[in-house]
C-alpha atoms as a PDB file:
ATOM      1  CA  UNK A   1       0.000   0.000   0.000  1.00  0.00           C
ATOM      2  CA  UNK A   2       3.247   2.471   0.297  1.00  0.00           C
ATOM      3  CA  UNK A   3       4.710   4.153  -2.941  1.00  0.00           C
ATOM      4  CA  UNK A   4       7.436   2.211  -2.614  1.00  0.00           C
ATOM      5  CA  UNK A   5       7.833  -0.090  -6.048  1.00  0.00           C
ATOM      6  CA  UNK A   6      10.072  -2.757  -4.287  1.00  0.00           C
ATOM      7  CA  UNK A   7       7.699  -3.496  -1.129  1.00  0.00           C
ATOM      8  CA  UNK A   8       7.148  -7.237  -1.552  1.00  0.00           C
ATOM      9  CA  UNK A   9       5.574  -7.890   2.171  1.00  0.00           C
ATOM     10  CA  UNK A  10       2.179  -8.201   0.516  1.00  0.00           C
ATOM     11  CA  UNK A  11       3.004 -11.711  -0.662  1.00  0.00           C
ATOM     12  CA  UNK A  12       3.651 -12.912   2.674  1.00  0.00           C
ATOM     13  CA  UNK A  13      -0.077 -13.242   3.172  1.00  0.00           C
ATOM     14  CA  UNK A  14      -0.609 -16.230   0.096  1.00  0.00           C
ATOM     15  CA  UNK A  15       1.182 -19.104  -0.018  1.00  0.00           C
ATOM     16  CA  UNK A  16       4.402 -19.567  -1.866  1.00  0.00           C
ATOM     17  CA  UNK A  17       3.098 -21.641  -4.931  1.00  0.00           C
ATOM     18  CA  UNK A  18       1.170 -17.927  -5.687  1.00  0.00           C
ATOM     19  CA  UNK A  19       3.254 -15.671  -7.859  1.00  0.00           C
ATOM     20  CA  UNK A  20       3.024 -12.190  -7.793  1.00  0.00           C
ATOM     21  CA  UNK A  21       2.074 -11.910 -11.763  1.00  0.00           C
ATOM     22  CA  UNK A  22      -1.264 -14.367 -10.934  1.00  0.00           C
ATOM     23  CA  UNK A  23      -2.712 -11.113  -8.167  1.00  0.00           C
ATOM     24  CA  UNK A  24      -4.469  -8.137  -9.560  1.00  0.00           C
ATOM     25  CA  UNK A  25      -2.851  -5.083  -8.441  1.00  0.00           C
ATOM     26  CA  UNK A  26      -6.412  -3.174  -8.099  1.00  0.00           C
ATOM     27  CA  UNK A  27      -7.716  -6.108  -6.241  1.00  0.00           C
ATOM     28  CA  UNK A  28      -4.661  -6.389  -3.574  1.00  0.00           C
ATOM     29  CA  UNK A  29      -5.111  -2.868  -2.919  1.00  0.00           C
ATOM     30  CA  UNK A  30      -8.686  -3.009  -2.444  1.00  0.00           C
ATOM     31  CA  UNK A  31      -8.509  -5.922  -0.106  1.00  0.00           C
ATOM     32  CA  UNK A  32      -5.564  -4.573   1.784  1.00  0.00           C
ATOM     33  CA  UNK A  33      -7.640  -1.542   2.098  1.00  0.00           C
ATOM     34  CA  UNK A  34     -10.659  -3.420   3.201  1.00  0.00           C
ATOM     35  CA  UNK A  35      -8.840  -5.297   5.800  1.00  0.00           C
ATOM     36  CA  UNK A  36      -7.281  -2.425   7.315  1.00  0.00           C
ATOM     37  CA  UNK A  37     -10.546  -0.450   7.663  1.00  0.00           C
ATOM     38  CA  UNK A  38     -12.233  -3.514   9.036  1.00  0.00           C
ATOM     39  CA  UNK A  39      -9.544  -3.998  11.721  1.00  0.00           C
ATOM     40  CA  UNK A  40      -9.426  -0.165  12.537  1.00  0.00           C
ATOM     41  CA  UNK A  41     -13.141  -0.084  13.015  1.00  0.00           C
ATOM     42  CA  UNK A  42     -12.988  -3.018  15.778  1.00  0.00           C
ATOM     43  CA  UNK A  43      -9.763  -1.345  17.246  1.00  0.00           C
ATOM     44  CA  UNK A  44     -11.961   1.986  18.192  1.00  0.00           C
ATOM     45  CA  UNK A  45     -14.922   0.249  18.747  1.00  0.00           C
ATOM     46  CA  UNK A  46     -12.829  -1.687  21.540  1.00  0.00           C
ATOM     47  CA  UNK A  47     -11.391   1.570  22.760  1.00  0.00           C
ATOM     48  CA  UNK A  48     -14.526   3.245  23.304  1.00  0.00           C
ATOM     49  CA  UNK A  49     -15.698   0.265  24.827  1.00  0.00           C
ATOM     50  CA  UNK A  50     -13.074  -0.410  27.249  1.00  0.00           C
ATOM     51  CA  UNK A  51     -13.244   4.233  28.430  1.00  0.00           C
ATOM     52  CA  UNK A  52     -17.417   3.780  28.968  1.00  0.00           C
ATOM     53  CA  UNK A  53     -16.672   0.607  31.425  1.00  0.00           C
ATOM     54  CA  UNK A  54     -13.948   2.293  32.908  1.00  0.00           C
ATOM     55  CA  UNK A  55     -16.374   5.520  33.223  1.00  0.00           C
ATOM     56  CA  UNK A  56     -19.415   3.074  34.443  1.00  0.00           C
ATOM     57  CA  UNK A  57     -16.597   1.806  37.097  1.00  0.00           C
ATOM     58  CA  UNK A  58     -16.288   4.808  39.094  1.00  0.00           C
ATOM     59  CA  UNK A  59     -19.195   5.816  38.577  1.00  0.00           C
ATOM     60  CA  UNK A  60     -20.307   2.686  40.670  1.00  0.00           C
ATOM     61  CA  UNK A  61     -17.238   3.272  43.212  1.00  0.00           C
ATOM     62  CA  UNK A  62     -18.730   6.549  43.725  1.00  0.00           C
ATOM     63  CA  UNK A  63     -22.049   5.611  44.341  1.00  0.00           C
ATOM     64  CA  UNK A  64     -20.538   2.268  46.561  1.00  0.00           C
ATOM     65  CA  UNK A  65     -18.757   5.057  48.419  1.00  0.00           C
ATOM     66  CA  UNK A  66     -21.529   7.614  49.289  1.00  0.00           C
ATOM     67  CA  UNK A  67     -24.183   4.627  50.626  1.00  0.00           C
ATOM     68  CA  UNK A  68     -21.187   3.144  52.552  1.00  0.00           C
ATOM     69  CA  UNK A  69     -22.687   4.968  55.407  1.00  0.00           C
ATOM     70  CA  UNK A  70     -26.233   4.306  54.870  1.00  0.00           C
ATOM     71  CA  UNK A  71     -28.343   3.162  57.876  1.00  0.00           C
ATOM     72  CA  UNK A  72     -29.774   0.158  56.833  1.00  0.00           C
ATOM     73  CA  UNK A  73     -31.135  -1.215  59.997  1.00  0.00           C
ATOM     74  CA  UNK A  74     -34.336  -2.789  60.527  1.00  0.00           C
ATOM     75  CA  UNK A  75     -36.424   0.017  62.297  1.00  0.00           C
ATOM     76  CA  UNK A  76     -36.621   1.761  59.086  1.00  0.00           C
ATOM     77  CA  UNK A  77     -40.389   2.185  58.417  1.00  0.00           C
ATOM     78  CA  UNK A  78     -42.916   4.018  56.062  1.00  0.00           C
ATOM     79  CA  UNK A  79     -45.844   5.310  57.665  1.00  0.00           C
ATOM     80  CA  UNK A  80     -48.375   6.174  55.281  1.00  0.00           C
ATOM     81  CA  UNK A  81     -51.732   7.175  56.992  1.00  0.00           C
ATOM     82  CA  UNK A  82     -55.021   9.656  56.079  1.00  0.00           C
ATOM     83  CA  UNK A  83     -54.618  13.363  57.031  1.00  0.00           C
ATOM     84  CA  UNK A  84     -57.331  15.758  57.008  1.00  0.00           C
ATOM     85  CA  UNK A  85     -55.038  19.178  56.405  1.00  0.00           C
ATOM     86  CA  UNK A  86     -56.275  22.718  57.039  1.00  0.00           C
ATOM     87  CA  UNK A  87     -56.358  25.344  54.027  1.00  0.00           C
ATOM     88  CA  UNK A  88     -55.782  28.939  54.033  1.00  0.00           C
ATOM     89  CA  UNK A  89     -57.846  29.214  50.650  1.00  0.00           C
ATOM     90  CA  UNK A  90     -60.943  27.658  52.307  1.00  0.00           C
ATOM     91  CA  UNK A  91     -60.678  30.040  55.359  1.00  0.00           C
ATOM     92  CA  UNK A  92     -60.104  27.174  57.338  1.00  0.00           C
ATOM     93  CA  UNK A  93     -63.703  26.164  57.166  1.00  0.00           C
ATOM     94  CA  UNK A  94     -63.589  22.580  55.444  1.00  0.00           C
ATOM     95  CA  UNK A  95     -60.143  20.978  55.439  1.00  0.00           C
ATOM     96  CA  UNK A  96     -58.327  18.948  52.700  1.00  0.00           C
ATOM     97  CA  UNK A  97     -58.451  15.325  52.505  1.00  0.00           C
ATOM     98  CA  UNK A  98     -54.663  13.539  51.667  1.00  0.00           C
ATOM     99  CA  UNK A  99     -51.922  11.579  52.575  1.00  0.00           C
ATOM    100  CA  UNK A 100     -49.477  11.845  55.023  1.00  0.00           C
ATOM    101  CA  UNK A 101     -46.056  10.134  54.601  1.00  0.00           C
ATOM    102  CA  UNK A 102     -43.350   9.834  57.565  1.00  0.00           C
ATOM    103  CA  UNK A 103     -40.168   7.928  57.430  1.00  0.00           C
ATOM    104  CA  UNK A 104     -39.084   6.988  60.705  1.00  0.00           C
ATOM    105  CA  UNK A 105     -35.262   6.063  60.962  1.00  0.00           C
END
């Protein structure tokens, strides 16, 4: 693929009963080129690969890191219960039906 005329390496690839008269020239090069392209694709593909599982990595260190702390005893509880809340709109005549959530830890 150089501009060199007296690169032989190419015929290292087919066997030696294959002489170099039998290849086209335009074929080599296209297939040479082909190769290469293929090979360079996979090569980034792999690099990007190998930077977003590094990046997913700390991300999960970080997060493994901050919750390292995290109270995770049993009298954690959810209390979800009615609540009848007073509104300022109404004038405090009829209060507001809804639902009061307390985490107890």
């Amino acid at each position: 693929m150089d501009d060199d005329p007296d690169t032989r390496s190419y015929m290292d690839f087919f066997p030696p009963t294959v002489e170099e008269s039998d290849l086209s020239a335009a074929w080599l090069q296209k297939t040479m080129k082909n190769k290469r392209d293929y090979y360079r694709r996979y090569r980034e593909i792999c690099v990007i690969s190998m930077v977003g599982i590094y990046l997913i990595n700390i991300v999960d260190a970080y997060v493994d890191a901050s919750l390292a702390h995290f109270d995770i005893s049993p009298d954690l509880t959810l209390d979800v219960t009615p609540a009848a809340i007073d509104s300022p709109m109404t004038g405090g005549r009829l209060p507001s039906l809804g639902v009061q959530c307390a985490i107890s830890f």
